[in-house]
C-alpha atoms as a PDB file:
ATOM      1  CA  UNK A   1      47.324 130.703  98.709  1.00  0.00           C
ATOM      2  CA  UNK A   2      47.400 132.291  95.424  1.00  0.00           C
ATOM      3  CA  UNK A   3      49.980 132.346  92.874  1.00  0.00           C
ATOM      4  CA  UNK A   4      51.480 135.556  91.294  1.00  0.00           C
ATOM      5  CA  UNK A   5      50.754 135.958  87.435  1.00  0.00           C
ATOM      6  CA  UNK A   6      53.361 137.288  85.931  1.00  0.00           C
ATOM      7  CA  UNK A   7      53.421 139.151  83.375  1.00  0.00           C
ATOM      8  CA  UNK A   8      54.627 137.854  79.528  1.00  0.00           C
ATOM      9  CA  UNK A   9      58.018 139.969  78.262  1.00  0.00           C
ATOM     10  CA  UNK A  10      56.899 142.251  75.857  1.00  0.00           C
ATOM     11  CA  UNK A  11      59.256 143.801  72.981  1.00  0.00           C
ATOM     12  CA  UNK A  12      60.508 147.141  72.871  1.00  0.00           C
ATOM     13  CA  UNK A  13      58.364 149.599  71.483  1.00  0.00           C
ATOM     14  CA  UNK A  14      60.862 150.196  68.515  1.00  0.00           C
ATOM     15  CA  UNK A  15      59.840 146.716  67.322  1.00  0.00           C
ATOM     16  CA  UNK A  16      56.439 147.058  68.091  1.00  0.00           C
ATOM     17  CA  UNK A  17      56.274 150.392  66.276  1.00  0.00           C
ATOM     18  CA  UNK A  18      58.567 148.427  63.131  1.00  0.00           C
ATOM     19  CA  UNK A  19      56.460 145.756  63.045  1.00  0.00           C
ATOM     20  CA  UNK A  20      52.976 148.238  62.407  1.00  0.00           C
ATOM     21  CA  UNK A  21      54.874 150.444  60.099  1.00  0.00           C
ATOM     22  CA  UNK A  22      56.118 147.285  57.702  1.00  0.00           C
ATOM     23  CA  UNK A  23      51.899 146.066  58.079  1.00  0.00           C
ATOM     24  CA  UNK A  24      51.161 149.216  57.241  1.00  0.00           C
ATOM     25  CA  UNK A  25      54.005 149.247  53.789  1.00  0.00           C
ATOM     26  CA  UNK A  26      51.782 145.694  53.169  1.00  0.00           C
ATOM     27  CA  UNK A  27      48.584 147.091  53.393  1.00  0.00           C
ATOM     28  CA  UNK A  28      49.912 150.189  50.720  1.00  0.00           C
ATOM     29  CA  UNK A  29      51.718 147.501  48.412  1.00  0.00           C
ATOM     30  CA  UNK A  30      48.152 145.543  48.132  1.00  0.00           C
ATOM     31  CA  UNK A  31      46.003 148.316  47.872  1.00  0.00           C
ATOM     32  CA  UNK A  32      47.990 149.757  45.073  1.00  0.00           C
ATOM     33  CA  UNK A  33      48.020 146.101  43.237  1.00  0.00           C
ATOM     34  CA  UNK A  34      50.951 145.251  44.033  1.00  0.00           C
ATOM     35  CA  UNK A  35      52.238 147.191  40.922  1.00  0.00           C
ATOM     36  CA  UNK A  36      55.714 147.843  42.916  1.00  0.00           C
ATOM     37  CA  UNK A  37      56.622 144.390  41.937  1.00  0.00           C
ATOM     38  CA  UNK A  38      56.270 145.253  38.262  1.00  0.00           C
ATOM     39  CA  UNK A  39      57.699 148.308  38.661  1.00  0.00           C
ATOM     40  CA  UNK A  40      61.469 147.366  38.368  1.00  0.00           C
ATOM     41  CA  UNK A  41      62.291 145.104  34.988  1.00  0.00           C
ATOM     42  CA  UNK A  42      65.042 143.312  37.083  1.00  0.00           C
ATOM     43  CA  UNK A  43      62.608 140.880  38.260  1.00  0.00           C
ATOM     44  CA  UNK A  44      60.835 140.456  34.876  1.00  0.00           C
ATOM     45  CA  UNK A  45      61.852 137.443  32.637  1.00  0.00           C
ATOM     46  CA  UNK A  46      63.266 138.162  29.386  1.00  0.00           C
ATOM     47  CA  UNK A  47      60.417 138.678  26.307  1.00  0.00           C
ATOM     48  CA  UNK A  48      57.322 140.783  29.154  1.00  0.00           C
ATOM     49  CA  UNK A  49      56.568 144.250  28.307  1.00  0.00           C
ATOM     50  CA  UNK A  50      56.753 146.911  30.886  1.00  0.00           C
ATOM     51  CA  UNK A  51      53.703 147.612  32.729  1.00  0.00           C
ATOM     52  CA  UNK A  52      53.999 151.016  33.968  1.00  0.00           C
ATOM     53  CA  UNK A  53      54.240 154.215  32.484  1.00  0.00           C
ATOM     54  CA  UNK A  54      56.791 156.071  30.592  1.00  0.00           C
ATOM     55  CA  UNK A  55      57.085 152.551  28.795  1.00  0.00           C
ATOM     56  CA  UNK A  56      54.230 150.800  29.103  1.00  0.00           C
ATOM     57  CA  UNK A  57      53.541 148.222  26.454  1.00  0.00           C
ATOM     58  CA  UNK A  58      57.456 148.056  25.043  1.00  0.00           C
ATOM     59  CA  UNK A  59      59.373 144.986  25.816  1.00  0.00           C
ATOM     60  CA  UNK A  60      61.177 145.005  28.067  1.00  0.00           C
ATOM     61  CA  UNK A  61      65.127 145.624  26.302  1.00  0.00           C
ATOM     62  CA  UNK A  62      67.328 142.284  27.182  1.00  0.00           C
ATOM     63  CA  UNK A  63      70.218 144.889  28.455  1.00  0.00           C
ATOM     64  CA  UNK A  64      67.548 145.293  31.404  1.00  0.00           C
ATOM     65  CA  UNK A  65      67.352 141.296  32.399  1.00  0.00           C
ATOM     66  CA  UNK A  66      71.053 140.015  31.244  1.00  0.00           C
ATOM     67  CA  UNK A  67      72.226 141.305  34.589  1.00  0.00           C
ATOM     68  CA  UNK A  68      75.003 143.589  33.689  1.00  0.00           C
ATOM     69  CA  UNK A  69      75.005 146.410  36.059  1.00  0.00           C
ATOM     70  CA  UNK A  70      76.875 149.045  34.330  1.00  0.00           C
ATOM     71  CA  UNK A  71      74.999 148.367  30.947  1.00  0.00           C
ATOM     72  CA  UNK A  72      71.789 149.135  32.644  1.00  0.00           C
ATOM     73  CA  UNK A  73      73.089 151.753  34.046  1.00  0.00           C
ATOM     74  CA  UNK A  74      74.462 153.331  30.615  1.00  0.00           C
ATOM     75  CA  UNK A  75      70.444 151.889  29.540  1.00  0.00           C
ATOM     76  CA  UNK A  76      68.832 154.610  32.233  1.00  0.00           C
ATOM     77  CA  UNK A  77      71.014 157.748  31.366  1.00  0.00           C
ATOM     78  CA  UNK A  78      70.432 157.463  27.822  1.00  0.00           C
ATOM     79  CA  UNK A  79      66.459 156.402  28.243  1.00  0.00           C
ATOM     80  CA  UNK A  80      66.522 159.777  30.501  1.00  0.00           C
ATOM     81  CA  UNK A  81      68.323 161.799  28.588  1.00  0.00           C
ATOM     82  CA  UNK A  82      65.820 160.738  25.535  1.00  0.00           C
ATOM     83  CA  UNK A  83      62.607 161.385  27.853  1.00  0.00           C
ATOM     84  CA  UNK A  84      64.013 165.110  29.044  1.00  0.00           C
ATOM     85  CA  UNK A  85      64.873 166.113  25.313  1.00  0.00           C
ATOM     86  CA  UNK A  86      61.316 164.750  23.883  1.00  0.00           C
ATOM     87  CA  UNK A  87      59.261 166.052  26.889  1.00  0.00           C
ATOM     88  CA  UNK A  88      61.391 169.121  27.333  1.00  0.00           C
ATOM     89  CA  UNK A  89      63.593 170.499  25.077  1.00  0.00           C
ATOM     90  CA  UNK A  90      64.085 174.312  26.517  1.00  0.00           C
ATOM     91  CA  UNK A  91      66.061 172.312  29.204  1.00  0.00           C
ATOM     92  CA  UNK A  92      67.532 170.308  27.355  1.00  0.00           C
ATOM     93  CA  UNK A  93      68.891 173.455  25.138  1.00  0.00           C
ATOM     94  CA  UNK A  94      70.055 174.898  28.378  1.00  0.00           C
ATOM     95  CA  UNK A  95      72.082 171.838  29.600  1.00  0.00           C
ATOM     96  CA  UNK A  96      73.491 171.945  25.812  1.00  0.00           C
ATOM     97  CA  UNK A  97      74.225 175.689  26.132  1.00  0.00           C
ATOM     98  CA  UNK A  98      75.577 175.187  29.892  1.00  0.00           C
ATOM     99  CA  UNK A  99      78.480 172.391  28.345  1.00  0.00           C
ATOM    100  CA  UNK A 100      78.904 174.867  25.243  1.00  0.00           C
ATOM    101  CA  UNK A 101      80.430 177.459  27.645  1.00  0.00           C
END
């Protein structure tokens, strides 16, 4: 007499499909060099320099690792609003011109 196999449960194909999709964000993070990790200066300890560009090669300001949310926040509007009027000051004249009125 022989004995049924049965079959092993297998997940649902959402968390098969989940599962290849976070391989596949690996797979992109180490091809890339894992540069994401660098990316943010949360995780950086206070004295590195930035790695990436726009500010690659400036340390990295202590505002950025003290863990104060809203001062880092007040840090990234005023580092944008210095990058948009050196890199492009006809729209930064515009935004000026836009408040004027």
């Amino acid at each position: 007499m022989t004995t049924p196999t049965r079959r092993a449960p297998r997940h649902h194909w959402v968390v098969r499909v989940t599962h290849w999709i976070a391989v596949l964000a690996i797979v992109v993070m180490v091809g890339s060099g894992l540069r994401i990790f660098n990316a943010y200066p949360g995780f950086a300890r206070r004295g590195e320099r930035f790695c990436c560009y726009p500010f690659e090669g400036r340390p990295i300001p202590d505002v950025l690792t003290g863990g104060d949310h809203a001062k880092v926040r007040a840090w990234r509007a005023a580092e944008s609003e210095r990058i948009t009027r050196q890199r492009r000051p006809d729209l930064w004249g515009a935004r000026r011109d836009r408040r004027e009125s």
